[in-house]
C-alpha atoms as a PDB file:
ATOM      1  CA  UNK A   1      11.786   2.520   8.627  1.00  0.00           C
ATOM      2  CA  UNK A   2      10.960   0.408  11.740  1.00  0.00           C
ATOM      3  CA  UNK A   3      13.112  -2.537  12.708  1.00  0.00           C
ATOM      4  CA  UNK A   4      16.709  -2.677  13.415  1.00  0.00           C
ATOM      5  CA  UNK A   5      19.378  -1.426  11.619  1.00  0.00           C
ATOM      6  CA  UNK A   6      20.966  -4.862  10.070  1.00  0.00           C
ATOM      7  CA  UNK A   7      17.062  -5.828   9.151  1.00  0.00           C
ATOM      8  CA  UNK A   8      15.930  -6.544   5.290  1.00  0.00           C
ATOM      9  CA  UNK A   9      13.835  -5.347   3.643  1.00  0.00           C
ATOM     10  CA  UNK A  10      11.270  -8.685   2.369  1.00  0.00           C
ATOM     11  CA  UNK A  11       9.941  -8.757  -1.046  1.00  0.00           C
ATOM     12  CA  UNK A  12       7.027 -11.603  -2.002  1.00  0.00           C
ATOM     13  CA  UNK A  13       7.744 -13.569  -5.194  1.00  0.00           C
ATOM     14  CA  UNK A  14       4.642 -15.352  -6.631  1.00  0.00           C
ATOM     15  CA  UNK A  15       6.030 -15.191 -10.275  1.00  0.00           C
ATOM     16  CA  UNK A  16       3.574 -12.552 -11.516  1.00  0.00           C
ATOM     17  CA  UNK A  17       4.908  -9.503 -13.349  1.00  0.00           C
ATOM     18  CA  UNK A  18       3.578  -7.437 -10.902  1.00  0.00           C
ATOM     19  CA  UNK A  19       5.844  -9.083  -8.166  1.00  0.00           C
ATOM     20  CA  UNK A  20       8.847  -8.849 -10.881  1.00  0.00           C
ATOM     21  CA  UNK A  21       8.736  -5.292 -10.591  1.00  0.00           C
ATOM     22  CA  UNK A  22       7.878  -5.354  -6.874  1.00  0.00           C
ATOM     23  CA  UNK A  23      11.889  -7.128  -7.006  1.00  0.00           C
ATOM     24  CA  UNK A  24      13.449  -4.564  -8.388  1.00  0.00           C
ATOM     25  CA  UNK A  25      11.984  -1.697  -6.703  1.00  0.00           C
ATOM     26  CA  UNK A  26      12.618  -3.303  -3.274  1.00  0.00           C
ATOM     27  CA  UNK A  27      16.444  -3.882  -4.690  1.00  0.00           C
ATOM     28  CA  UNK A  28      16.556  -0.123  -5.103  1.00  0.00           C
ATOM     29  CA  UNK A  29      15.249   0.200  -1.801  1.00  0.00           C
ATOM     30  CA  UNK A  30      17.934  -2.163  -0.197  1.00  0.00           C
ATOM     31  CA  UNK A  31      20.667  -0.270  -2.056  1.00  0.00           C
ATOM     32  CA  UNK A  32      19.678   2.814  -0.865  1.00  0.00           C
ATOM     33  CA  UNK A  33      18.995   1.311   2.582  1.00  0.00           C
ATOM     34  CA  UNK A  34      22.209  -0.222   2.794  1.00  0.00           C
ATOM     35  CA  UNK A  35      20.483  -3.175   3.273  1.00  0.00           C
ATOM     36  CA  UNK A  36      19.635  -6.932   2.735  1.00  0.00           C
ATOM     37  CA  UNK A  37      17.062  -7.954   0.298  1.00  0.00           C
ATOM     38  CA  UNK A  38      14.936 -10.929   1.730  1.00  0.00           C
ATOM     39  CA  UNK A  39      12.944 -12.760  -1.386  1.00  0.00           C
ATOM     40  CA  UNK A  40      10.462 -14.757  -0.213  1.00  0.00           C
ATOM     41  CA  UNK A  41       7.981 -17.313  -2.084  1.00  0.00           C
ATOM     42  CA  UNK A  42       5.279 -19.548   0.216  1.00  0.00           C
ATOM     43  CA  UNK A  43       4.047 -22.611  -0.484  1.00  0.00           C
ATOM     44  CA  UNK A  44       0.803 -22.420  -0.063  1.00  0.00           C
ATOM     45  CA  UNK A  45      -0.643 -25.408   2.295  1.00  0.00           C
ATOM     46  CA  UNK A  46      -3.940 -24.604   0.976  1.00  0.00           C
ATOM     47  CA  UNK A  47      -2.846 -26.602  -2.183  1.00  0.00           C
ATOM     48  CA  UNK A  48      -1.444 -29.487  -0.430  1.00  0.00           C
ATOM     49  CA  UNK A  49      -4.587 -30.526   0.925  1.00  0.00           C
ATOM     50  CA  UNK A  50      -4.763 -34.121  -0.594  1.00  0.00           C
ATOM     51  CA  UNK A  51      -4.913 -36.719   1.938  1.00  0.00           C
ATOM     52  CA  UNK A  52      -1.310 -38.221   2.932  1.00  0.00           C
ATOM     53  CA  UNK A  53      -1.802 -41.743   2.292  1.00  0.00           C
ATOM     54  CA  UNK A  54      -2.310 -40.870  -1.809  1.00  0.00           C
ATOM     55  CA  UNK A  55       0.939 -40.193  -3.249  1.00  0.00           C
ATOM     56  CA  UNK A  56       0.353 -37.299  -5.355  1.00  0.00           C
ATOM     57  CA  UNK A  57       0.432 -35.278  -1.916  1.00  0.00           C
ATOM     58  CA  UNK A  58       4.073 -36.282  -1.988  1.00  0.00           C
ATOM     59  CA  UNK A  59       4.607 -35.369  -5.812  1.00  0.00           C
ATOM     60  CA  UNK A  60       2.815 -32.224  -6.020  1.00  0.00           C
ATOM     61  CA  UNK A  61       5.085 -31.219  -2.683  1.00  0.00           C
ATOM     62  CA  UNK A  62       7.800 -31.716  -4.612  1.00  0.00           C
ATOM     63  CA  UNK A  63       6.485 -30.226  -7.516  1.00  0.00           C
ATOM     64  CA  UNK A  64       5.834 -26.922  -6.133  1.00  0.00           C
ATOM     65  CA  UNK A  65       8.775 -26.529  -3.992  1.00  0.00           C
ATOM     66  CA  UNK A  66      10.758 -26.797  -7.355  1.00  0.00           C
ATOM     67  CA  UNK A  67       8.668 -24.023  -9.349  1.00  0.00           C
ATOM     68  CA  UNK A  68       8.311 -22.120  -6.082  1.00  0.00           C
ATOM     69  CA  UNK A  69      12.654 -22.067  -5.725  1.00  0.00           C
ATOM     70  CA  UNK A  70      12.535 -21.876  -9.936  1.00  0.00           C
ATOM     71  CA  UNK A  71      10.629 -18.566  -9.272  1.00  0.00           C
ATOM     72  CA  UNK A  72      13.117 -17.455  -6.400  1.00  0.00           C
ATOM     73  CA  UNK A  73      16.311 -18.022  -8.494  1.00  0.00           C
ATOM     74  CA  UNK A  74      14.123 -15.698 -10.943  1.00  0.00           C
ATOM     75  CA  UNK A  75      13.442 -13.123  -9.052  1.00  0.00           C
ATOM     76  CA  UNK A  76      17.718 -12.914  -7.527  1.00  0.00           C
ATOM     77  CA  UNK A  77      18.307 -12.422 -11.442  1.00  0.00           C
ATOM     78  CA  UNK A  78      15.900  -9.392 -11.282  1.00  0.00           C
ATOM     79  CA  UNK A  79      17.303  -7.902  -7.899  1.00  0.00           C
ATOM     80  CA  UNK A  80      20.778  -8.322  -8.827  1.00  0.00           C
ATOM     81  CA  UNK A  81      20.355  -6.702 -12.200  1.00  0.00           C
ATOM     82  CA  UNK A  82      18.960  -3.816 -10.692  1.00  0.00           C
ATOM     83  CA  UNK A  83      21.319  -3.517  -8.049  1.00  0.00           C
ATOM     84  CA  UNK A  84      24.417  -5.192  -9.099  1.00  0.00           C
ATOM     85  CA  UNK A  85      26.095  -6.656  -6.223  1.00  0.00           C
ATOM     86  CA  UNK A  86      23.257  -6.179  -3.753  1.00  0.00           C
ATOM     87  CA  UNK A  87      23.168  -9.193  -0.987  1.00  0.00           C
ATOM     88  CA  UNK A  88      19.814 -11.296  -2.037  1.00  0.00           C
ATOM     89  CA  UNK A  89      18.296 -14.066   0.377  1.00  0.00           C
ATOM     90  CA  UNK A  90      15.952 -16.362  -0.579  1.00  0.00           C
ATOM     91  CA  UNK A  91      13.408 -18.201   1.551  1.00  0.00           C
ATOM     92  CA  UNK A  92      11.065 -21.050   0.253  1.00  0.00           C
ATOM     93  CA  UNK A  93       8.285 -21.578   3.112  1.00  0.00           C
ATOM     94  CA  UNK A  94       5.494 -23.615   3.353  1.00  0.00           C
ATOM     95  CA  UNK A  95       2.490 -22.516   4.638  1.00  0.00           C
ATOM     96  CA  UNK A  96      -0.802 -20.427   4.200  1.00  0.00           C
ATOM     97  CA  UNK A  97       0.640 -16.628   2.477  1.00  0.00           C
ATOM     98  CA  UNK A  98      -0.624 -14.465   5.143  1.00  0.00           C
ATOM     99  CA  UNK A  99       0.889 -15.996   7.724  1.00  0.00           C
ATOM    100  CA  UNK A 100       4.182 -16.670   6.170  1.00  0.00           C
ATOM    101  CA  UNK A 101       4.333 -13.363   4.810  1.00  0.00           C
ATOM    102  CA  UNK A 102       3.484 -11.849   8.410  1.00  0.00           C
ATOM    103  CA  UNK A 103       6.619 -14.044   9.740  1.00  0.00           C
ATOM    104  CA  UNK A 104       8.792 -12.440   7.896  1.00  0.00           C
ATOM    105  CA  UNK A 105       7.561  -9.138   8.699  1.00  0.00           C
ATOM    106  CA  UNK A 106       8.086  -9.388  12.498  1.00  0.00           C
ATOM    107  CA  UNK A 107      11.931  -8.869  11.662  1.00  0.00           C
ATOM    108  CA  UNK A 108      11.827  -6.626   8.128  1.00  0.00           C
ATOM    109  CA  UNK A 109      12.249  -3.602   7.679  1.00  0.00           C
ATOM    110  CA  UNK A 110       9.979  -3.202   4.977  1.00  0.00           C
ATOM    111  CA  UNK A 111       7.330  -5.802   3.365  1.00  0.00           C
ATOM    112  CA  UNK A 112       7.135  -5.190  -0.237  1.00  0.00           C
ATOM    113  CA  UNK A 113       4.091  -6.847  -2.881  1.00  0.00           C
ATOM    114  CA  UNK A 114       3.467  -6.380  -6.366  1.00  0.00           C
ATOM    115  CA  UNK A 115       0.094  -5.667  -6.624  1.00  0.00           C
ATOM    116  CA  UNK A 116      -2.114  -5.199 -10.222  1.00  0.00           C
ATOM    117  CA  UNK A 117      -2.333  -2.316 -12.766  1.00  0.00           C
ATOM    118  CA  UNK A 118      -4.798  -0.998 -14.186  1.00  0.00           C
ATOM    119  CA  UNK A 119      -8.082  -3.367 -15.034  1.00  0.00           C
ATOM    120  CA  UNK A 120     -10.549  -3.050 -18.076  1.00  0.00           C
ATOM    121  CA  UNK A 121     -12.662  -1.914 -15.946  1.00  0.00           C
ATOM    122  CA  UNK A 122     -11.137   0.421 -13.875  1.00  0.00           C
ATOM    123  CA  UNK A 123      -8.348   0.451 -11.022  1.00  0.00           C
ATOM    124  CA  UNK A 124      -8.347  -2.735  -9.049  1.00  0.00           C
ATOM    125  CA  UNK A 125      -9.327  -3.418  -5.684  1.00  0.00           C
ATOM    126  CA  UNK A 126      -6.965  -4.525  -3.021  1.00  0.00           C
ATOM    127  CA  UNK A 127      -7.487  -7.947  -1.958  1.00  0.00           C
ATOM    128  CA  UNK A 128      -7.743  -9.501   1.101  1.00  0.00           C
ATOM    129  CA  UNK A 129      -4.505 -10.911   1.872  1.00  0.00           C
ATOM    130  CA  UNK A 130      -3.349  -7.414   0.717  1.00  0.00           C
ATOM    131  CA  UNK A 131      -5.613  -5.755   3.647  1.00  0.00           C
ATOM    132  CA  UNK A 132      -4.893  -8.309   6.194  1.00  0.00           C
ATOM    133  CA  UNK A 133      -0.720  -7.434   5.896  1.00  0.00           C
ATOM    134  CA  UNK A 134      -1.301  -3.574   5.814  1.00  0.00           C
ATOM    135  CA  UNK A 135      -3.449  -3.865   9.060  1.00  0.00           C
ATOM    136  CA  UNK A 136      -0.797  -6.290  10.611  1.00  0.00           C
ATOM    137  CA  UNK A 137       2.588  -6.437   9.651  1.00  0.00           C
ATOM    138  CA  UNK A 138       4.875  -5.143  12.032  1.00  0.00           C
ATOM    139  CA  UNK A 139       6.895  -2.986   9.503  1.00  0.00           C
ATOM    140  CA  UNK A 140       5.737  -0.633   6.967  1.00  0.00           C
ATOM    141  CA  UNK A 141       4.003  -2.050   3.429  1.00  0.00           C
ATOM    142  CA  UNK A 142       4.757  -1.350  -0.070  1.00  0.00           C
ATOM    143  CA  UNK A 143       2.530  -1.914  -2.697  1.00  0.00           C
ATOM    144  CA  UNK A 144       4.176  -1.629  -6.176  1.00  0.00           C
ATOM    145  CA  UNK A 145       1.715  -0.929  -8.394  1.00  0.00           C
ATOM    146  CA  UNK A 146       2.896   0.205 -12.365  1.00  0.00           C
ATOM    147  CA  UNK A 147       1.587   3.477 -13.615  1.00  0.00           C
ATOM    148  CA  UNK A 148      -0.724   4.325 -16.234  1.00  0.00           C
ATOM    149  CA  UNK A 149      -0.003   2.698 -19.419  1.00  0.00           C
ATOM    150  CA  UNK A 150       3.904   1.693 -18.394  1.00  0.00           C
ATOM    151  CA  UNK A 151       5.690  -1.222 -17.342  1.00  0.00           C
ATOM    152  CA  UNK A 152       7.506  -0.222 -14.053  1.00  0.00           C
ATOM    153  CA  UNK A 153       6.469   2.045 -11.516  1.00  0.00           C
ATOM    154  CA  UNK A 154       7.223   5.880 -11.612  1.00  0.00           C
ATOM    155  CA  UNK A 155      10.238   7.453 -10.601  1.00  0.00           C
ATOM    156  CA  UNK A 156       9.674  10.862 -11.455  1.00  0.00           C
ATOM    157  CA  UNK A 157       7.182  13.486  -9.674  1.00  0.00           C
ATOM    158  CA  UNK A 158       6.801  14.303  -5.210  1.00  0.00           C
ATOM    159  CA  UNK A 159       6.383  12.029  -2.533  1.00  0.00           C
ATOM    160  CA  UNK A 160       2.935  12.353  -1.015  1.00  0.00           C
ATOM    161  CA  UNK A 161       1.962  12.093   2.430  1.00  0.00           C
ATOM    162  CA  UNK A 162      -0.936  12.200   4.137  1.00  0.00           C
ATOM    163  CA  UNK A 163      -1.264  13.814   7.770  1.00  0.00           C
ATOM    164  CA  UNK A 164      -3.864  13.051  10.529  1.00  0.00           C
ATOM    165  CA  UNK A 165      -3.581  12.907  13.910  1.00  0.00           C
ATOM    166  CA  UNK A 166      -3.350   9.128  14.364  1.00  0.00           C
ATOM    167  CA  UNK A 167      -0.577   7.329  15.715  1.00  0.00           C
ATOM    168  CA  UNK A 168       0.146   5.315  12.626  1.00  0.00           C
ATOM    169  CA  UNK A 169       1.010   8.618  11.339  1.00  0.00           C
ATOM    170  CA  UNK A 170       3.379   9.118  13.518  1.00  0.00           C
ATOM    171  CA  UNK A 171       4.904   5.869  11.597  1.00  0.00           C
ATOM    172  CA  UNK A 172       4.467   7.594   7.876  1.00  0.00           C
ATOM    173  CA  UNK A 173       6.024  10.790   8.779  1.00  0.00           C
ATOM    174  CA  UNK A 174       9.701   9.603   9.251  1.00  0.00           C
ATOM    175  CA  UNK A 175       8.904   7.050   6.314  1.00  0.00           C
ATOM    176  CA  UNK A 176       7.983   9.777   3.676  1.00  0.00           C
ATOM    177  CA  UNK A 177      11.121  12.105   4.841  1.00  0.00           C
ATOM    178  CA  UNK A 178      13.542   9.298   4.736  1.00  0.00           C
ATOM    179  CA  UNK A 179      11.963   8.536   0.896  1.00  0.00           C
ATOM    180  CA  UNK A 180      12.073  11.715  -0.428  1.00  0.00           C
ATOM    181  CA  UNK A 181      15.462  12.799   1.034  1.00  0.00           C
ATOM    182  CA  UNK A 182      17.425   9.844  -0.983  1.00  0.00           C
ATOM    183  CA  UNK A 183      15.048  10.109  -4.563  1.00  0.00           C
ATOM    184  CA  UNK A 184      15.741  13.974  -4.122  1.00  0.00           C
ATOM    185  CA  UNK A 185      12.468  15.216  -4.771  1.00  0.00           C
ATOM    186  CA  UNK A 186       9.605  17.470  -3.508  1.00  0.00           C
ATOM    187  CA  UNK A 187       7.856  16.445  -0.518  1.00  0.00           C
ATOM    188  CA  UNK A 188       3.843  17.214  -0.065  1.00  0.00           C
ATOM    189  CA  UNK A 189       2.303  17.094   3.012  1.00  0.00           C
ATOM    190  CA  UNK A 190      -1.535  16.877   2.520  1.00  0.00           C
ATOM    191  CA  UNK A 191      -3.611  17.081   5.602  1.00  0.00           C
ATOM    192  CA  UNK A 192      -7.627  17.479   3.959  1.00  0.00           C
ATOM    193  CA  UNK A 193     -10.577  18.618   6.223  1.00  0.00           C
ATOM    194  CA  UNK A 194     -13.986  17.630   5.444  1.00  0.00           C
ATOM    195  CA  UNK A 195     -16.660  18.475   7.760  1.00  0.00           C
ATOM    196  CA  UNK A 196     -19.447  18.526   5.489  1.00  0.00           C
ATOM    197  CA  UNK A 197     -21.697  16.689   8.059  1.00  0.00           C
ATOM    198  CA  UNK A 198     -20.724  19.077  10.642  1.00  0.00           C
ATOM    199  CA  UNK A 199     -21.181  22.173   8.617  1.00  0.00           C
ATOM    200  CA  UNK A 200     -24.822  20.856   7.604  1.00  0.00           C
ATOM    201  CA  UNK A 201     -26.239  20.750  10.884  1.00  0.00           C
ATOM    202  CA  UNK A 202     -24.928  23.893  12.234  1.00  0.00           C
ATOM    203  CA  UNK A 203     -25.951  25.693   9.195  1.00  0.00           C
ATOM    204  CA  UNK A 204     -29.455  23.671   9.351  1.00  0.00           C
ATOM    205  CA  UNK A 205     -29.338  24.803  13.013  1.00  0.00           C
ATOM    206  CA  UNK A 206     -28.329  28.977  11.775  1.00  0.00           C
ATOM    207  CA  UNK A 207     -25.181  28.634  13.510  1.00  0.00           C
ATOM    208  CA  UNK A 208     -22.323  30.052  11.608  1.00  0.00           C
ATOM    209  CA  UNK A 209     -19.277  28.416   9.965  1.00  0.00           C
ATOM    210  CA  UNK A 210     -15.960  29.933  10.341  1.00  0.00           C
ATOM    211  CA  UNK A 211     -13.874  28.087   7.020  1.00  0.00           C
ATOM    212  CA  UNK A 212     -10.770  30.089   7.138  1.00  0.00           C
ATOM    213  CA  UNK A 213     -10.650  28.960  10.640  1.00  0.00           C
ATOM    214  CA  UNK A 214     -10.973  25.066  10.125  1.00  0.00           C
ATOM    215  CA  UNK A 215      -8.529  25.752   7.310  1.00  0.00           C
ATOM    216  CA  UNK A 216      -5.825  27.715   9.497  1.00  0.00           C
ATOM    217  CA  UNK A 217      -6.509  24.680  12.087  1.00  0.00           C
ATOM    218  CA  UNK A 218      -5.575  22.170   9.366  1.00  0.00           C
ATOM    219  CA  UNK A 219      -2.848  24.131   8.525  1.00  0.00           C
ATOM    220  CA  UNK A 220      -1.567  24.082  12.210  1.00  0.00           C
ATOM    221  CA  UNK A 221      -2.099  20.434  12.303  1.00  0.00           C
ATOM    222  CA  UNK A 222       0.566  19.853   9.475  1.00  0.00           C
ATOM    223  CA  UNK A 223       3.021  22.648  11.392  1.00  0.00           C
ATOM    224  CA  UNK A 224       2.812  20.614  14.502  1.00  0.00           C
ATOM    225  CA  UNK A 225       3.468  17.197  13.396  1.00  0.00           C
ATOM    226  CA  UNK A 226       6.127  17.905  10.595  1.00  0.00           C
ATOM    227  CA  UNK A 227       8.466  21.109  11.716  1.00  0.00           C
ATOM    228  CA  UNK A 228      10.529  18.625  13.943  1.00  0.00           C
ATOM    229  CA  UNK A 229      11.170  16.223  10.721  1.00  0.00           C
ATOM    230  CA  UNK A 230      11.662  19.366   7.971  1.00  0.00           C
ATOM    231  CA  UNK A 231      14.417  20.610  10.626  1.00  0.00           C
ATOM    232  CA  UNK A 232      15.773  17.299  10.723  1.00  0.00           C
ATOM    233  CA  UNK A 233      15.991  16.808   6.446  1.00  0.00           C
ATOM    234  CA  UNK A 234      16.919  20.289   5.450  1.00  0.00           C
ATOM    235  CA  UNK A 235      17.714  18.766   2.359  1.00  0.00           C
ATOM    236  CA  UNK A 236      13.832  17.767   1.495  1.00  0.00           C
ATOM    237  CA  UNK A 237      11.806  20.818   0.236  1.00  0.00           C
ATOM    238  CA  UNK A 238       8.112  20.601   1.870  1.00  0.00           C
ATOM    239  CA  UNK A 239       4.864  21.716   0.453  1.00  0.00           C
ATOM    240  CA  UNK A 240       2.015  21.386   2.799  1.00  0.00           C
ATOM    241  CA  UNK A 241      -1.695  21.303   1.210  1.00  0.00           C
ATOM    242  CA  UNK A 242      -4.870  21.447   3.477  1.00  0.00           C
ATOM    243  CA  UNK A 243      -7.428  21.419   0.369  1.00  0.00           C
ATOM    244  CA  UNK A 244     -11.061  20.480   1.426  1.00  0.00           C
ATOM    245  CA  UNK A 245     -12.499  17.638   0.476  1.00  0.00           C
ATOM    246  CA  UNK A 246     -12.800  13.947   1.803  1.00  0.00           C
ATOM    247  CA  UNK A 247      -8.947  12.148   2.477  1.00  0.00           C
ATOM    248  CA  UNK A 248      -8.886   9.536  -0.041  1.00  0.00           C
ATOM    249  CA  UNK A 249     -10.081  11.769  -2.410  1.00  0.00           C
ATOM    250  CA  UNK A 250      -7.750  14.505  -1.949  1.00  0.00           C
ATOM    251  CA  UNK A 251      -5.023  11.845  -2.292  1.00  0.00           C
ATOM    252  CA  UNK A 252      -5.640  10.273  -4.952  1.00  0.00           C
ATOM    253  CA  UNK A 253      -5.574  13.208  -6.925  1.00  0.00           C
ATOM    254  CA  UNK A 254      -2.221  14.294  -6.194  1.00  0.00           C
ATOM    255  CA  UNK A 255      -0.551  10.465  -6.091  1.00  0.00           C
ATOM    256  CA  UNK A 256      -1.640  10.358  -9.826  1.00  0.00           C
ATOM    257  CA  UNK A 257       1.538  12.300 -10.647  1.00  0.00           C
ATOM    258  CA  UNK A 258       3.664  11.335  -7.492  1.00  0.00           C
ATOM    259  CA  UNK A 259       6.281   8.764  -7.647  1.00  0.00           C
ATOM    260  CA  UNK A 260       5.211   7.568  -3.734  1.00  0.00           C
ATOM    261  CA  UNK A 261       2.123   7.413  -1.828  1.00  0.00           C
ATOM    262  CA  UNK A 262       2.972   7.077   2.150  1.00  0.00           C
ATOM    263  CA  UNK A 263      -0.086   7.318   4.801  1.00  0.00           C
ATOM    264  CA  UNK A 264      -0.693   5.600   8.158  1.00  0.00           C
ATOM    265  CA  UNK A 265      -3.205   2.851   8.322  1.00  0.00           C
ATOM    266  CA  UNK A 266      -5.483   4.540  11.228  1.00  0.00           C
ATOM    267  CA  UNK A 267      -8.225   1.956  11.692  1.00  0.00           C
ATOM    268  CA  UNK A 268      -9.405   1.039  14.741  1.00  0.00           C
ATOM    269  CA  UNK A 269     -10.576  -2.584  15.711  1.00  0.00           C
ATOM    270  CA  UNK A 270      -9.520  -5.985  15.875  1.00  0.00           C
ATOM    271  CA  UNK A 271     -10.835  -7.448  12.374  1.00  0.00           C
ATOM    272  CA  UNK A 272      -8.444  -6.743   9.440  1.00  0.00           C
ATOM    273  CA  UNK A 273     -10.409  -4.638   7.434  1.00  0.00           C
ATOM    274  CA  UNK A 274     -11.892  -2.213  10.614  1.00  0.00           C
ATOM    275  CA  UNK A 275      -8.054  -2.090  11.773  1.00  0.00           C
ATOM    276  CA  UNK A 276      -7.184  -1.012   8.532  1.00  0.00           C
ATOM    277  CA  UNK A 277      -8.592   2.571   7.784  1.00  0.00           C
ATOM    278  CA  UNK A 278     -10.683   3.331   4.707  1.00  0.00           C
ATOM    279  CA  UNK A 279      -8.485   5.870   3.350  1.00  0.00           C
ATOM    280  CA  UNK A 280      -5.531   3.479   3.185  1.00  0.00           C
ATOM    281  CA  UNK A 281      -8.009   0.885   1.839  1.00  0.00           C
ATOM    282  CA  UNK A 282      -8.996   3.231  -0.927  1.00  0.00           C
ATOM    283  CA  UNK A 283      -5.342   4.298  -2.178  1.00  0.00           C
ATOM    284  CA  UNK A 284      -4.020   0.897  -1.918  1.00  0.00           C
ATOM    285  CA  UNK A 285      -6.851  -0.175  -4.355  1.00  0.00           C
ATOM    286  CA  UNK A 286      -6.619   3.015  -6.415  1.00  0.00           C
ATOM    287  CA  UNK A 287      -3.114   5.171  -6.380  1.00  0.00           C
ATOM    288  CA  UNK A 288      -1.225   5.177  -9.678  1.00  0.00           C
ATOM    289  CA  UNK A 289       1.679   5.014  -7.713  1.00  0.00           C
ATOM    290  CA  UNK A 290       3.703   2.734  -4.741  1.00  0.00           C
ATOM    291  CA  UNK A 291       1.667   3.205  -1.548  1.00  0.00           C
ATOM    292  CA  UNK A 292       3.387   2.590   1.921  1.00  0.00           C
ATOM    293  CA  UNK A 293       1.478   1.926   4.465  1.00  0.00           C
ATOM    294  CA  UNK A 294       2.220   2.271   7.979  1.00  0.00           C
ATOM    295  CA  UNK A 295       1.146   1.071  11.245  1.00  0.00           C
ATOM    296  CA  UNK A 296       1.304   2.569  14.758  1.00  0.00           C
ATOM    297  CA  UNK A 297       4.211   0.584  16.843  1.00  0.00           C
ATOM    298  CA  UNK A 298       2.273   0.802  19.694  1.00  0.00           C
ATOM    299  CA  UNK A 299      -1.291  -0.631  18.478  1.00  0.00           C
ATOM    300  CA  UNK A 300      -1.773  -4.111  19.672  1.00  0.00           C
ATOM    301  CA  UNK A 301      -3.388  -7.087  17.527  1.00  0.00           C
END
């Protein structure tokens, strides 16, 4: 995980269930991190827009600063009855929730959010404040998400990571290592290769195709950027996959049955949603599982 050593790791309390069991899978985290758990709950300044002079600005303050440290005292019941005897801070802050929410960040080791289950209609689409902290938070992401047809998230089945040759996967690597070393379970590396594009114009223009050779390429890919991290957690067994097919796709099916989802958020640009990739767009919104996303140290805002 990024950040230093005595950081926390920050989980956002909105009093949703989905942020109750974002609590207590961040309080596993800190346990096994050895670390603080930060609970944080924002204000939002949005809803104190009501012009000073009327005193209902003043009452609804106070209002919501009481419900808002109700929620907090809440969620340190949930943390601590996961982890009994874990160190829990809370931190009531007013202002607008991305930017609060990025604050904290700057010194965390890990951000964590609840986000939705499963809709009526299908999986649910990450939303916008969701994007904006995966494309800019200086430490990794989690988003908690239940599986299918259960209350808490899994905690059974392989950590999944996905390998490219961005820099913010340089990030996810030691990430997925360090998560599957302490759950003690299988690691799969999945590094997909879809040049369907490319392979229709050189077959438009007769030029031949060598598969087993973009295949063995993908497959050196993986070697290249995950030897040095298998040597360093013997302990982790390591599958690597280079299946075909389009990224997102390829991982999504195989976070269905994992327990944790880790990729790098690879987008390029300056506006939240081109600096976030669309692969890590499409598992946050989809995955049946946690997703951490990470971001490359070096990128600047």
């Amino acid at each position: 995980m990024s950040g230093s050593l005595d950081a926390p790791i920050v989980a956002g309390v909105d009093g949703s269930d989905s942020a109750v069991r974002a609590v207590a899978w961040a309080a596993d985290e800190a346990r096994h991190r050895r670390c603080r758990l930060r609970l944080v709950h924002v204000v939002d300044d949005l809803a104190l827009t009501y012009p000073r002079m009327m005193p209902i600005r003043e009452e609804l303050q106070e209002t919501l600063r009481t419900r808002g440290q109700r929620l907090l005292d809440t969620a340190r019941e949930t943390a601590e009855a996961a982890v009994p005897g874990l160190e829990v801070e809370l931190q009531l802050r007013a202002d607008s929730v991305t930017p609060a929410l990025l604050a904290e960040a700057e010194s965390a080791r890990l951000l964590v959010l609840g986000t939705w289950g499963l809709r009526p209609l299908g999986r649910a689409l990450a939303g916008s404040t969701s994007v904006a902290l995966a494309a800019h938070a200086r430490c990794p992401v989690a988003f908690v998400r239940p599986h299918v047809a259960e209350d808490a998230p899994p905690t059974e089945g392989p950590v999944v990571l996905g390998v490219d040759d961005s820099p913010a996967c340089a990030s996810a690597i030691p990430i997925a290592f360090e998560e599957a070393s302490w759950r003690g379970g299988e690691l799969i590396a999945l590094h997909s290769w879809d040049h369907a594009f490319l392979t229709t114009v050189l077959d438009d223009a007769r030029w031949g195709v060598d598969r087993d050779a973009m295949e063995e390429h993908a497959r050196e890919v993986l070697a290249e950027r995950l030897d040095e991290w298998a040597e360093r957690y013997p302990d982790v067994s390591v599958e690597y996959r280079v299946p075909r097919g389009r990224p997102a796709e390829e991982l999504l099916r195989v976070a269905d049955r994992a327990q944790l989802l880790v990729v790098g958020s690879r987008g390029r640009g300056g506006l939240a949603g081109m600096l976030l990739g669309s692969t890590s767009q499409a598992v946050m919104s989809y995955a049946l599982c946690p997703v951490v996303v990470a971001r490359a140290h070096t990128r600047p805002d």
